[in-house]
Protein backbone atom coordinates (compact mmCIF):
# COMPACT_ATOMS: atom_id res chain seq x y z
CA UNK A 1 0.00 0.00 0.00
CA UNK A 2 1.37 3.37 -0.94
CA UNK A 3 1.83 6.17 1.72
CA UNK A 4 -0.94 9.61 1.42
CA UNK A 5 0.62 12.57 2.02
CA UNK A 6 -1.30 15.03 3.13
CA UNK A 7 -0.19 18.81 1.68
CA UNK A 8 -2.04 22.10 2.84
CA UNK A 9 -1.83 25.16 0.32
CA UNK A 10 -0.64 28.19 1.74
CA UNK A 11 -0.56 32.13 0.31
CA UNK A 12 2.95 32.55 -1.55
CA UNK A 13 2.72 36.07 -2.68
CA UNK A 14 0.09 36.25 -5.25
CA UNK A 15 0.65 32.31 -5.87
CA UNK A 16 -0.39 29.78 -4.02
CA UNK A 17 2.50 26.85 -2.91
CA UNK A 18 2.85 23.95 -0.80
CA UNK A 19 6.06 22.52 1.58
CA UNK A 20 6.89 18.92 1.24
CA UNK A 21 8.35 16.67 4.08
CA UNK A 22 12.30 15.46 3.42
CA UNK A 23 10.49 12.09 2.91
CA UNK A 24 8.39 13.18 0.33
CA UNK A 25 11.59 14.86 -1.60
CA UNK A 26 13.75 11.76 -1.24
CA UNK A 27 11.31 9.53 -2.71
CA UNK A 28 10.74 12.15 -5.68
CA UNK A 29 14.09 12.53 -6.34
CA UNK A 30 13.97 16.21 -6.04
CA UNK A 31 15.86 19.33 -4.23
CA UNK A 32 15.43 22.93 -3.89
CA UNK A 33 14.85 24.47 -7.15
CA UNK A 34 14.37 21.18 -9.12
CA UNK A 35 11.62 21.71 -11.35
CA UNK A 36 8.21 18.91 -11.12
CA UNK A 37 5.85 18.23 -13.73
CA UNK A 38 2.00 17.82 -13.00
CA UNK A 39 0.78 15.81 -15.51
CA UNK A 40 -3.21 14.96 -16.18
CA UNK A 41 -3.72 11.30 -15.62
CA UNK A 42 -6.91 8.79 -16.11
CA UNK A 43 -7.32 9.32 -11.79
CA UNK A 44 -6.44 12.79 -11.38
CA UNK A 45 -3.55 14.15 -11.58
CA UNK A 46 0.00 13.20 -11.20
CA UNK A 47 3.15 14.74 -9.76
CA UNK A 48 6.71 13.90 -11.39
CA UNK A 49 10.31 15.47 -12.03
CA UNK A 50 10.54 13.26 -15.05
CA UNK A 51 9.58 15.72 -17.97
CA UNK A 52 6.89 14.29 -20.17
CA UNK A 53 7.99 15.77 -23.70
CA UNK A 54 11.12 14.66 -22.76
CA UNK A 55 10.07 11.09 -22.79
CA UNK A 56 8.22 11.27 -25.75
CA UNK A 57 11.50 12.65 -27.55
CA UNK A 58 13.31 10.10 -26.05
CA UNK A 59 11.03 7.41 -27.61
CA UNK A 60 10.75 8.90 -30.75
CA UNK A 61 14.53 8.70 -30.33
CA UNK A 62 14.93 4.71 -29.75
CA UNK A 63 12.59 3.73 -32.60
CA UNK A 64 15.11 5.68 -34.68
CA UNK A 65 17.99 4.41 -33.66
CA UNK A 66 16.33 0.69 -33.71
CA UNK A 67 15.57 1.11 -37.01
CA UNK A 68 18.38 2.52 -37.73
CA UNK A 69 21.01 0.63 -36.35
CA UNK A 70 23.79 -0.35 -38.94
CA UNK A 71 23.92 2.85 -39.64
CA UNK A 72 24.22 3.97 -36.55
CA UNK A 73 27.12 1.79 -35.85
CA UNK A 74 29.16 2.79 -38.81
CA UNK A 75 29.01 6.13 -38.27
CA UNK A 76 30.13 5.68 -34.17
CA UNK A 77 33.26 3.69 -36.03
């Protein structure tokens, strides 16, 4: 079972912010001023520093180089 976190908004100048718990930052992988990503999901809403259209790229990326693999290694000779 995963742990719930509860998180309280709070006035941040004319934003709105939230504090999370060292846990919560060690098991994101995250650090002051590391940017997260809140990404729509089929339940709500989800909260990674793993870019998104990053990924993508970087799966567009690996069907290339699958495809084109001879080629690839010719050129890296």
């Amino acid at each position: 079972m995963s742990a719930v976190l509860k998180l309280k908004l709070t006035q941040v100048g004319n934003s709105v912010g939230t504090t999370f718990t060292k846990e919560a930052l060690a098991r994101l992988k995250v650090d002051k001023g590391d940017t997260l990503f809140l990404t729509e999901s089929p339940d709500g809403y989800r909260l990674t520093p793993y870019d998104p259209e990053f990924e993508g790229q970087m799966d567009a990326a690996r069907r290339i180089m699958r495809k084109r693999r001879n080629a690839l290694r010719e050129l890296a000779k």
